[in-house]
N, C-alpha and C. Protein backbone atom coordinates (compact mmCIF):
# COMPACT_ATOMS: atom_id res chain seq x y z
N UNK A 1 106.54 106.44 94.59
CA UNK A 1 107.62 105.83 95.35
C UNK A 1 107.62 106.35 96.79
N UNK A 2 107.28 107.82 97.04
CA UNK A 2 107.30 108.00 98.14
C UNK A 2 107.00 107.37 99.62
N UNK A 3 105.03 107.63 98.37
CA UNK A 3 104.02 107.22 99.57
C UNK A 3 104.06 105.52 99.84
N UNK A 4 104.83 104.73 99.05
CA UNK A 4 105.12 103.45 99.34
C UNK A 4 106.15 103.34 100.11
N UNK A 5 106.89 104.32 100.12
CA UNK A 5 108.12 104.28 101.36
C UNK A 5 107.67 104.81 102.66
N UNK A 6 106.74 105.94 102.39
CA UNK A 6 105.95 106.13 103.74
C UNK A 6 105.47 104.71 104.58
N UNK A 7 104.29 104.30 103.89
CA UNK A 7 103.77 103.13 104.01
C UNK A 7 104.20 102.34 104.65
N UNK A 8 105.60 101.60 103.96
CA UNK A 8 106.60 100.90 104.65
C UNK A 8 106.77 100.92 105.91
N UNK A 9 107.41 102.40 106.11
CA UNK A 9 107.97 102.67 107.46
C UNK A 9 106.75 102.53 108.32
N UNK A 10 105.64 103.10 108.24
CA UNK A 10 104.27 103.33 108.84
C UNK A 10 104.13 101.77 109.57
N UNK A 11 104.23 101.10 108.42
CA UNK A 11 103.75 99.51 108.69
C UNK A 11 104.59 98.74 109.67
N UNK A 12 105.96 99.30 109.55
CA UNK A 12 107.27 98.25 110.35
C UNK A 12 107.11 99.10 111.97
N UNK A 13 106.87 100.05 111.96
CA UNK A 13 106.70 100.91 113.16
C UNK A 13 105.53 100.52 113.54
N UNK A 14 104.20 99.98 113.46
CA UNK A 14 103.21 99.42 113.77
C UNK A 14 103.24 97.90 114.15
N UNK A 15 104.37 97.49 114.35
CA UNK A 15 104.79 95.81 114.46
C UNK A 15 105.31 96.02 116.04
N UNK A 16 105.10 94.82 116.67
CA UNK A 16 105.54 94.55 117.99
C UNK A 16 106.97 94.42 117.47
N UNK A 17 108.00 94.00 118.68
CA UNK A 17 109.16 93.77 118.74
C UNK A 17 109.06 92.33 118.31
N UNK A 18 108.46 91.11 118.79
CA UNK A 18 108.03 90.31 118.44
C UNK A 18 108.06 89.89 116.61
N UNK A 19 106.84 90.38 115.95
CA UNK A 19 106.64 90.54 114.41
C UNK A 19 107.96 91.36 114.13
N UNK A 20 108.83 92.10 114.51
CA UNK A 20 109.73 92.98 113.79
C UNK A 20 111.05 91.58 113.92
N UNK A 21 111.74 90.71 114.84
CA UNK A 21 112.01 89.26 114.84
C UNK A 21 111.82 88.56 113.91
N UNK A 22 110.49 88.66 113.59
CA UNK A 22 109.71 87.85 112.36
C UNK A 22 110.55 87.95 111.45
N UNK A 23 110.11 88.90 110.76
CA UNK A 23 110.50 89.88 110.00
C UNK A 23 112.10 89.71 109.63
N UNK A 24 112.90 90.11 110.25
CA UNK A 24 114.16 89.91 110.14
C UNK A 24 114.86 88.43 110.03
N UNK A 25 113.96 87.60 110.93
CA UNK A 25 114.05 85.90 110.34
C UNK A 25 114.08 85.33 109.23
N UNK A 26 112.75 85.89 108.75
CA UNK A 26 112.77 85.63 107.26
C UNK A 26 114.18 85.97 106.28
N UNK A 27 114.11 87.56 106.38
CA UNK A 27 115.14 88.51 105.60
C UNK A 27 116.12 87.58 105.72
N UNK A 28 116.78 87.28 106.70
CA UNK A 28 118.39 86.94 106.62
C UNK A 28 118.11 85.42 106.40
N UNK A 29 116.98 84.43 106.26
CA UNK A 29 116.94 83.01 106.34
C UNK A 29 117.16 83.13 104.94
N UNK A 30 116.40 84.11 104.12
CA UNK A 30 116.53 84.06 102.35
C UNK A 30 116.81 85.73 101.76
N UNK A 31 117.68 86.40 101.65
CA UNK A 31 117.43 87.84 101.69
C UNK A 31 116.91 87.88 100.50
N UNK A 32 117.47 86.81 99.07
CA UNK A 32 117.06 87.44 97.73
C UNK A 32 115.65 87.58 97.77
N UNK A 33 115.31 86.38 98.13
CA UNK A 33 113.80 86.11 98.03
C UNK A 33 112.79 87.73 98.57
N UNK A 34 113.55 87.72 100.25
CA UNK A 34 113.13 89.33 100.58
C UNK A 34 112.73 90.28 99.70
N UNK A 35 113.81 90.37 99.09
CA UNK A 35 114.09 91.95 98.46
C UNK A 35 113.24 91.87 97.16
N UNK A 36 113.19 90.46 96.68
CA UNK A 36 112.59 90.22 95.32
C UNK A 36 110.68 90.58 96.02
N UNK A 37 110.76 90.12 97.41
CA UNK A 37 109.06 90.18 97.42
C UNK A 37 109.03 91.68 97.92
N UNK A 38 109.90 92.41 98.79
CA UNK A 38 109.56 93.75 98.81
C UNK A 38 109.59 94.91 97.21
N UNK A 39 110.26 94.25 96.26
CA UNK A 39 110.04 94.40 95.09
C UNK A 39 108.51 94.34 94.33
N UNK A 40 108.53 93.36 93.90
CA UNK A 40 107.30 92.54 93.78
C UNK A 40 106.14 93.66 94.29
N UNK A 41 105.99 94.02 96.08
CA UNK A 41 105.02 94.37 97.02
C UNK A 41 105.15 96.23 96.29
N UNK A 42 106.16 96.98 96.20
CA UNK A 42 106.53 98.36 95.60
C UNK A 42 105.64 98.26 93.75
N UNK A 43 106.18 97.19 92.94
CA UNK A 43 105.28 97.13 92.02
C UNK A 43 103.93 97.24 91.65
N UNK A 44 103.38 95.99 92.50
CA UNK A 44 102.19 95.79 92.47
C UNK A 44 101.45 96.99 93.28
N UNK A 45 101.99 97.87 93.97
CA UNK A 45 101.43 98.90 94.60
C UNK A 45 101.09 99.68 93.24
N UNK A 46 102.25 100.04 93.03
CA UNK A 46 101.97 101.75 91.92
C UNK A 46 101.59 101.36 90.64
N UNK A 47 101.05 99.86 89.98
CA UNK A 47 100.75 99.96 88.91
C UNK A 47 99.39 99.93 89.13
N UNK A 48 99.16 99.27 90.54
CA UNK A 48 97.48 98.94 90.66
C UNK A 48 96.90 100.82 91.24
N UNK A 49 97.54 101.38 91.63
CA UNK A 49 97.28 102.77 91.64
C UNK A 49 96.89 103.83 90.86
N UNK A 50 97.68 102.93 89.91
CA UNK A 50 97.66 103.58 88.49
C UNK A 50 96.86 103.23 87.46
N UNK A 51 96.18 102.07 87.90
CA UNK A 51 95.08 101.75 87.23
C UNK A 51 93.45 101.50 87.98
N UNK A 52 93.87 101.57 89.24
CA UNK A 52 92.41 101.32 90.29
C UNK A 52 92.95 102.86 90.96
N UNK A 53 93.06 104.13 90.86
CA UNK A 53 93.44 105.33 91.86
C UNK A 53 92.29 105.21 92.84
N UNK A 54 90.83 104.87 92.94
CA UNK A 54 90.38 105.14 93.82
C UNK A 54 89.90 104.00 94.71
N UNK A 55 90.39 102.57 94.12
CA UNK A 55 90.12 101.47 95.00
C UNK A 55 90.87 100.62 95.24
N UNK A 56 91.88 100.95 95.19
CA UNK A 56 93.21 99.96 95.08
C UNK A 56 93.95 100.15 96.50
N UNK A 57 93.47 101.28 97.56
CA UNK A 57 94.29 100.58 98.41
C UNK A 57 92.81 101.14 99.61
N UNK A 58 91.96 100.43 99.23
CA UNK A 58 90.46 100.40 99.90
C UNK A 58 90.59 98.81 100.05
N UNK A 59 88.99 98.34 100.10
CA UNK A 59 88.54 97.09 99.84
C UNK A 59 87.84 96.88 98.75
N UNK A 60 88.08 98.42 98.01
CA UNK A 60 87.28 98.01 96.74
C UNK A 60 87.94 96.65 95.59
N UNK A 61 87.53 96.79 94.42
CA UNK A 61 87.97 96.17 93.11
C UNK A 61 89.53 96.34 93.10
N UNK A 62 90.20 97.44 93.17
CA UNK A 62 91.67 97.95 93.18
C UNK A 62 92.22 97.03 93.85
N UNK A 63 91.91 96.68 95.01
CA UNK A 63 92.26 96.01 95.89
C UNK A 63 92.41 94.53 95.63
N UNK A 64 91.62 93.82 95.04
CA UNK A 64 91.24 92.63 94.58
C UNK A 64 92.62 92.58 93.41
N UNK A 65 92.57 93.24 92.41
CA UNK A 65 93.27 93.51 91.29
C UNK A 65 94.88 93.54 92.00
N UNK A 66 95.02 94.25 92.62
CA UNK A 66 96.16 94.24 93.53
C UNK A 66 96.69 92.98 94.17
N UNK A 67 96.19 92.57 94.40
CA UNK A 67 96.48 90.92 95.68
C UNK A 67 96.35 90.38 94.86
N UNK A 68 95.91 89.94 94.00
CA UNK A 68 96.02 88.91 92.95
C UNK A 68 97.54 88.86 91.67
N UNK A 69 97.52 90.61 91.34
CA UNK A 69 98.60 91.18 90.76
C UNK A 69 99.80 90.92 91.38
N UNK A 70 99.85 91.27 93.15
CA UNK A 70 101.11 90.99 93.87
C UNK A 70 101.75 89.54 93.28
N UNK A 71 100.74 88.62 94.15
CA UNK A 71 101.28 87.70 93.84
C UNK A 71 101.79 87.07 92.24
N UNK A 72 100.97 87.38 91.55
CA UNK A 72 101.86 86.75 90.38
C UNK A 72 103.00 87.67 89.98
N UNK A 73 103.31 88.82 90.45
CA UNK A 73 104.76 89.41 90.39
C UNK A 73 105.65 88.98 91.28
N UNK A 74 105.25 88.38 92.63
CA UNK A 74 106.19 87.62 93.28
C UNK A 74 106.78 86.53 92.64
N UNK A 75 105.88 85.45 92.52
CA UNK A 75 106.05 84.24 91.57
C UNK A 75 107.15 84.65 90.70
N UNK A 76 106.70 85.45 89.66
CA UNK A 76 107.66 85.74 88.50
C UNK A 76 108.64 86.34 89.05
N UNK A 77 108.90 86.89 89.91
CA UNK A 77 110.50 86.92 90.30
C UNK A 77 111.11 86.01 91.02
N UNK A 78 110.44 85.68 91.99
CA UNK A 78 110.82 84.26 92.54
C UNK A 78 112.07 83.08 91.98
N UNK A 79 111.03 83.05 90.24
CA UNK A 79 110.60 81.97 89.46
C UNK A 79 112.24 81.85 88.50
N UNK A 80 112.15 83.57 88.33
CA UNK A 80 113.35 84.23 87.71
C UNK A 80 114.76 83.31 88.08
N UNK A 81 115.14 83.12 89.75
CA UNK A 81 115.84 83.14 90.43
C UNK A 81 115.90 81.36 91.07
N UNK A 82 114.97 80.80 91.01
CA UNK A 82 114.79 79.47 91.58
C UNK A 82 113.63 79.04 91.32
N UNK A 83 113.55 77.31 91.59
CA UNK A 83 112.57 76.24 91.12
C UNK A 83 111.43 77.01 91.21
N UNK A 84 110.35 76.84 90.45
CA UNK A 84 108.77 77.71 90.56
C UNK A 84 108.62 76.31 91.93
N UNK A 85 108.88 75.25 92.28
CA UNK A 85 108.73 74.44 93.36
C UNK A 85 108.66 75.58 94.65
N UNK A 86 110.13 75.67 94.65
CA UNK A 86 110.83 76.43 96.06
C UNK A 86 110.08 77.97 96.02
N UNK A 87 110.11 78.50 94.74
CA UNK A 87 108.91 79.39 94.79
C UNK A 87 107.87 79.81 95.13
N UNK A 88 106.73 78.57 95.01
CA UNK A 88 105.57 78.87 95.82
C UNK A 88 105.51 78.62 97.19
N UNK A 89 106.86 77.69 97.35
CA UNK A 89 106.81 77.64 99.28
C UNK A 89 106.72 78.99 99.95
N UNK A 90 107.72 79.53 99.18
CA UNK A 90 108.04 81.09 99.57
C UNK A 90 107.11 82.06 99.70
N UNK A 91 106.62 82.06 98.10
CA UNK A 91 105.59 82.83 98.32
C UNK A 91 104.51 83.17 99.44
N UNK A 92 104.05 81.49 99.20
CA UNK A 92 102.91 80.92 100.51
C UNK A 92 103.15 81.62 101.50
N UNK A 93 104.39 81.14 102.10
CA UNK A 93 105.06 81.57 103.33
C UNK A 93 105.15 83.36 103.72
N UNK A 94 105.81 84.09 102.52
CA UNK A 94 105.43 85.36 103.07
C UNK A 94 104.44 86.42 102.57
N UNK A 95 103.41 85.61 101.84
CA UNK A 95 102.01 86.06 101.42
C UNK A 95 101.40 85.86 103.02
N UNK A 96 101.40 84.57 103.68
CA UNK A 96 101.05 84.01 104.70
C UNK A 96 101.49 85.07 106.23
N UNK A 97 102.51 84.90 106.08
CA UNK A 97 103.26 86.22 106.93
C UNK A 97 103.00 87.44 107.11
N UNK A 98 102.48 88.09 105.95
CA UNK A 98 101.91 89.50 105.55
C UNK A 98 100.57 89.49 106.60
N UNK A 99 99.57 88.62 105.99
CA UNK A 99 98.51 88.28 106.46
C UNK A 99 98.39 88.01 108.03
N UNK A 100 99.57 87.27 108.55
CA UNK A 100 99.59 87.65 109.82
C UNK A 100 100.04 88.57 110.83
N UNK A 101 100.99 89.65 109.97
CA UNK A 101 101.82 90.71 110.98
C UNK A 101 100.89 92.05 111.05
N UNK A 102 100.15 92.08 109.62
CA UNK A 102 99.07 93.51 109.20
C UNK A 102 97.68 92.68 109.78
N UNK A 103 97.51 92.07 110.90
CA UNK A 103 95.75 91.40 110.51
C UNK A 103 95.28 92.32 110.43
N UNK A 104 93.61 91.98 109.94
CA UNK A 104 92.28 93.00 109.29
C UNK A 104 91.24 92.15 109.75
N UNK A 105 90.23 92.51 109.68
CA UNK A 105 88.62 92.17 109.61
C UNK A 105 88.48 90.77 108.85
N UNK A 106 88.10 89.48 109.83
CA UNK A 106 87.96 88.35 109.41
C UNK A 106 87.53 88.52 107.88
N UNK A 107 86.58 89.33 107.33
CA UNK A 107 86.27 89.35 105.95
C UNK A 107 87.20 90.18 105.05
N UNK A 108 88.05 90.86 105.52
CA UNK A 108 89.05 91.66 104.52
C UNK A 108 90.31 90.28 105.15
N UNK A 109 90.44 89.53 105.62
CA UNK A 109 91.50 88.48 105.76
C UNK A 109 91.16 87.84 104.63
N UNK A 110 89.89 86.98 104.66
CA UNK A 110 89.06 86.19 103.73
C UNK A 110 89.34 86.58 102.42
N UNK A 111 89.01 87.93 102.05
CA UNK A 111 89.13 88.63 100.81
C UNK A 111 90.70 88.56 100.60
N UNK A 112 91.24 89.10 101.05
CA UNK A 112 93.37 88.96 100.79
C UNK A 112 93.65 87.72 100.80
N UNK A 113 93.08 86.87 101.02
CA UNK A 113 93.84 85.80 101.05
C UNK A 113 93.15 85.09 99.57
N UNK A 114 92.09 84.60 99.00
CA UNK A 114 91.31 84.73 97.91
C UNK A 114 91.47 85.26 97.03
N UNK A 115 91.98 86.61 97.36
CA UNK A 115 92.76 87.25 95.87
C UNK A 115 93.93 86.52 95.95
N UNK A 116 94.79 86.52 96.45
CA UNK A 116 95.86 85.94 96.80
C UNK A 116 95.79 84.64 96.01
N UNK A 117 94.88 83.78 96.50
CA UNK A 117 95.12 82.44 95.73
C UNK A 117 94.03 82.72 94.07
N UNK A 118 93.91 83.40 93.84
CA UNK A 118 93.37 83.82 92.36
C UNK A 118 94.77 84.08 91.52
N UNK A 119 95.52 84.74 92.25
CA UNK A 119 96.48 85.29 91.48
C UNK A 119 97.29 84.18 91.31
N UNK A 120 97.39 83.60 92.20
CA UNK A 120 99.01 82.25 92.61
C UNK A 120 98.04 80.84 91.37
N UNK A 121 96.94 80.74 91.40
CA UNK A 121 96.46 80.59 90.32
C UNK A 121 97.00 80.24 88.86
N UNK A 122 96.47 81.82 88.90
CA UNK A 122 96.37 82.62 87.58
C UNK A 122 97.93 82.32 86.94
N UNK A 123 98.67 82.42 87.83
CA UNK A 123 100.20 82.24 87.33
C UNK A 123 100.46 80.98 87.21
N UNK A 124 100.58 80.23 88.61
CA UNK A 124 100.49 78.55 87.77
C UNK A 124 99.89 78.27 86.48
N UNK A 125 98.76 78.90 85.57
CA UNK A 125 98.09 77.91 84.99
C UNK A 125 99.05 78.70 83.60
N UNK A 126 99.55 79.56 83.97
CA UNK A 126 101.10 80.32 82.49
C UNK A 126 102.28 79.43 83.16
N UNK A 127 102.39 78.94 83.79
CA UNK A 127 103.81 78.40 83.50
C UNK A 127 104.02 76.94 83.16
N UNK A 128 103.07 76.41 82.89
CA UNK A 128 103.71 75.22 81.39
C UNK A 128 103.74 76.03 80.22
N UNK A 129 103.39 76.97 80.11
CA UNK A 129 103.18 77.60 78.40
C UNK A 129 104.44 78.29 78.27
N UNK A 130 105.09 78.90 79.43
CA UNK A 130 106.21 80.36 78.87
C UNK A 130 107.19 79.81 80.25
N UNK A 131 108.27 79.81 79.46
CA UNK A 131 109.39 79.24 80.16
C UNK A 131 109.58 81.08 81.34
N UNK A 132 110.11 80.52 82.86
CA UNK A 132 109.86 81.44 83.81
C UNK A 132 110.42 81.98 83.77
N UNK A 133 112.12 81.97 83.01
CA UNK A 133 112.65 83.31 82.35
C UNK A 133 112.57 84.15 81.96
N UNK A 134 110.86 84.10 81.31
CA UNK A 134 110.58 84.93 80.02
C UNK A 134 109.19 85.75 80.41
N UNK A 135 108.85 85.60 81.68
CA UNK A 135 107.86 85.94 82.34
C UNK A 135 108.00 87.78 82.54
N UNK A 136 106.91 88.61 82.28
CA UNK A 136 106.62 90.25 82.27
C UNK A 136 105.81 90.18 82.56
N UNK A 137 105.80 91.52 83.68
CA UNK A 137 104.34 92.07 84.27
C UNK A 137 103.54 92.60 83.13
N UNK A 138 103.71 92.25 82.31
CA UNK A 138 102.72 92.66 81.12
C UNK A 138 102.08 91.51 81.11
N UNK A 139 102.68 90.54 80.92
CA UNK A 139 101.68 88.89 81.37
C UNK A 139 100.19 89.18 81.75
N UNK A 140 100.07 89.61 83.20
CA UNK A 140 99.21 89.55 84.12
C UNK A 140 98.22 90.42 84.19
N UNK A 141 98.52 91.74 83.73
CA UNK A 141 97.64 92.94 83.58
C UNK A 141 96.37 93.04 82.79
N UNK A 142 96.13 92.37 81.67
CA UNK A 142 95.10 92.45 81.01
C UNK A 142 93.88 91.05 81.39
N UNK A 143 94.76 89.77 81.81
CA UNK A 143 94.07 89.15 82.10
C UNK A 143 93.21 89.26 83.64
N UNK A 144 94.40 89.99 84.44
CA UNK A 144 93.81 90.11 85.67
C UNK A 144 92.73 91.25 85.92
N UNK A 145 93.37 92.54 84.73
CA UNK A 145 91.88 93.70 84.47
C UNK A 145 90.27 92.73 84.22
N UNK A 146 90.61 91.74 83.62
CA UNK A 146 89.44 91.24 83.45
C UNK A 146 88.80 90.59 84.38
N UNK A 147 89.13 89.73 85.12
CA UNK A 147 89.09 89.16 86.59
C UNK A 147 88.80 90.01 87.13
N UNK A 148 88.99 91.46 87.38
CA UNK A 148 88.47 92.68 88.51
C UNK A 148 87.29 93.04 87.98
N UNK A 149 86.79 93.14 86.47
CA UNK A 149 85.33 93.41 86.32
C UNK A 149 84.75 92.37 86.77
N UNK A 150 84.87 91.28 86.53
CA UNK A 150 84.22 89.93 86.73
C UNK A 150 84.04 90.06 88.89
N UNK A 151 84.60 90.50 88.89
CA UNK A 151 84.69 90.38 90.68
C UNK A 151 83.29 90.48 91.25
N UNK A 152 83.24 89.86 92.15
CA UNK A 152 81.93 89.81 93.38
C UNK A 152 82.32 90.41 94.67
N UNK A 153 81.12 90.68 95.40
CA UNK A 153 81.25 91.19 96.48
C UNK A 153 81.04 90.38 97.14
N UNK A 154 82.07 90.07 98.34
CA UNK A 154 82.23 89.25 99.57
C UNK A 154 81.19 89.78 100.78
N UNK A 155 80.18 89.19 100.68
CA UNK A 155 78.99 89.41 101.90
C UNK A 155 79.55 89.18 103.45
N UNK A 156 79.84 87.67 103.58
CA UNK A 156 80.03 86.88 104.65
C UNK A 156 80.97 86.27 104.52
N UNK A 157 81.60 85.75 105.91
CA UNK A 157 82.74 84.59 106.20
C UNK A 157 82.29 83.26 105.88
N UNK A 158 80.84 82.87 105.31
CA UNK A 158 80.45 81.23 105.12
C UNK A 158 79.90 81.80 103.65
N UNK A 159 79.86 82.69 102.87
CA UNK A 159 80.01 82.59 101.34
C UNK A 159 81.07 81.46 100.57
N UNK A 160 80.29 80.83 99.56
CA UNK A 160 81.15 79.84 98.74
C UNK A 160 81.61 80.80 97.66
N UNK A 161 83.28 80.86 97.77
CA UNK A 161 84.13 81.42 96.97
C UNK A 161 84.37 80.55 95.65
N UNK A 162 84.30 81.16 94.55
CA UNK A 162 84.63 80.38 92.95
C UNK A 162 86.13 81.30 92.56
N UNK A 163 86.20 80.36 91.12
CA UNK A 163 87.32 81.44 90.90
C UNK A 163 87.39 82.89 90.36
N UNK A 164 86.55 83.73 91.07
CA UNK A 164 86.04 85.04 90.68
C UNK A 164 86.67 85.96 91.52
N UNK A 165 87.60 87.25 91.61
CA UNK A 165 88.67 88.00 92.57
C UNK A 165 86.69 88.25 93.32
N UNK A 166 86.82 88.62 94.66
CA UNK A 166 86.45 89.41 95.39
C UNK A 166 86.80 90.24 96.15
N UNK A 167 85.67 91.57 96.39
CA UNK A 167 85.62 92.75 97.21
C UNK A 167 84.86 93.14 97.67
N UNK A 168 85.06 94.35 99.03
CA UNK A 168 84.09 94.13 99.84
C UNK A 168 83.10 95.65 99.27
N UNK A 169 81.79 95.68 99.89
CA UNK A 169 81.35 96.63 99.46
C UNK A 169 81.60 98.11 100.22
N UNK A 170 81.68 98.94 99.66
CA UNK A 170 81.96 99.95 100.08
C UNK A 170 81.57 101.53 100.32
């Protein structure tokens, strides 16, 4: 919990005045949604830590496992709270947001965003089966462990991506 609160602060103190606007736009345009994805973002940190400790907040596999994990814990809280419709706008939107306030290396963008839509995925293709009430991060964990062995390494920005998580080499 700490070092994710470190993190936090680290990250909002690294934002222009500009992105910190952003930021607060969002919050007060939808706060639940906020708090549910800074939720969501605290989760998917310490379980993927706890299961990737040495690549999960690299570009390794951890990492892959992670961004894919986020998002379908967003979703499912989201989902909890309103239409899985109005849900993935959201998501989109501040998966999308993330991606632009932290940028990275055209190929670690490529890679976050790819896990990203692996995961947003992975969760669409469970929700005709399990009503979104009933949705646990236990859901996602074993199927997505498997998806991280299965993972490839992202060479280049003109590689053809499948539905396989990628990471970069390291």
């Amino acid at each position: 919990m700490r070092k994710f609160i470190t993190i936090f602060f680290n990250s909002l103190r690294s934002l222009s005045f500009k992105k910190i606007v952003m930021v607060l736009r969002i919050g007060i345009g939808h706060p639940l949604f906020s708090i549910l994805y800074f939720y969501a973002s605290f989760r998917a940190f310490n379980i993927a830590k706890k299961l990737y400790p040495n690549t999960s907040s690299t570009n390794g596999k951890g990492n892959a496992f992670r961004h894919s994990f986020w998002v379908c814990l967003i979703m499912m809280y989201f989902c909890k709270v309103s239409s899985p419709e109005k849900s993935l706008k959201w998501c989109l939107k501040l998966t999308d947001l993330h991606e632009d306030l932290f940028p990275n290396e055209a190929l670690e963008t490529m890679m976050d965003k790819h896990n990203n839509e692996i995961g947003l995925q992975y969760f669409m293709s469970l929700l005709s089966g399990v009503h979104r009430q009933f949705f646990e991060t236990t859901f996602f964990i074993e199927e997505l462990q498997k998806k991280t062995k299965e993972a490839v390494i992202l060479e280049n920005l003109d590689q053809k991506l499948d539905e396989r998580l990628v990471y970069l080499r390291e």
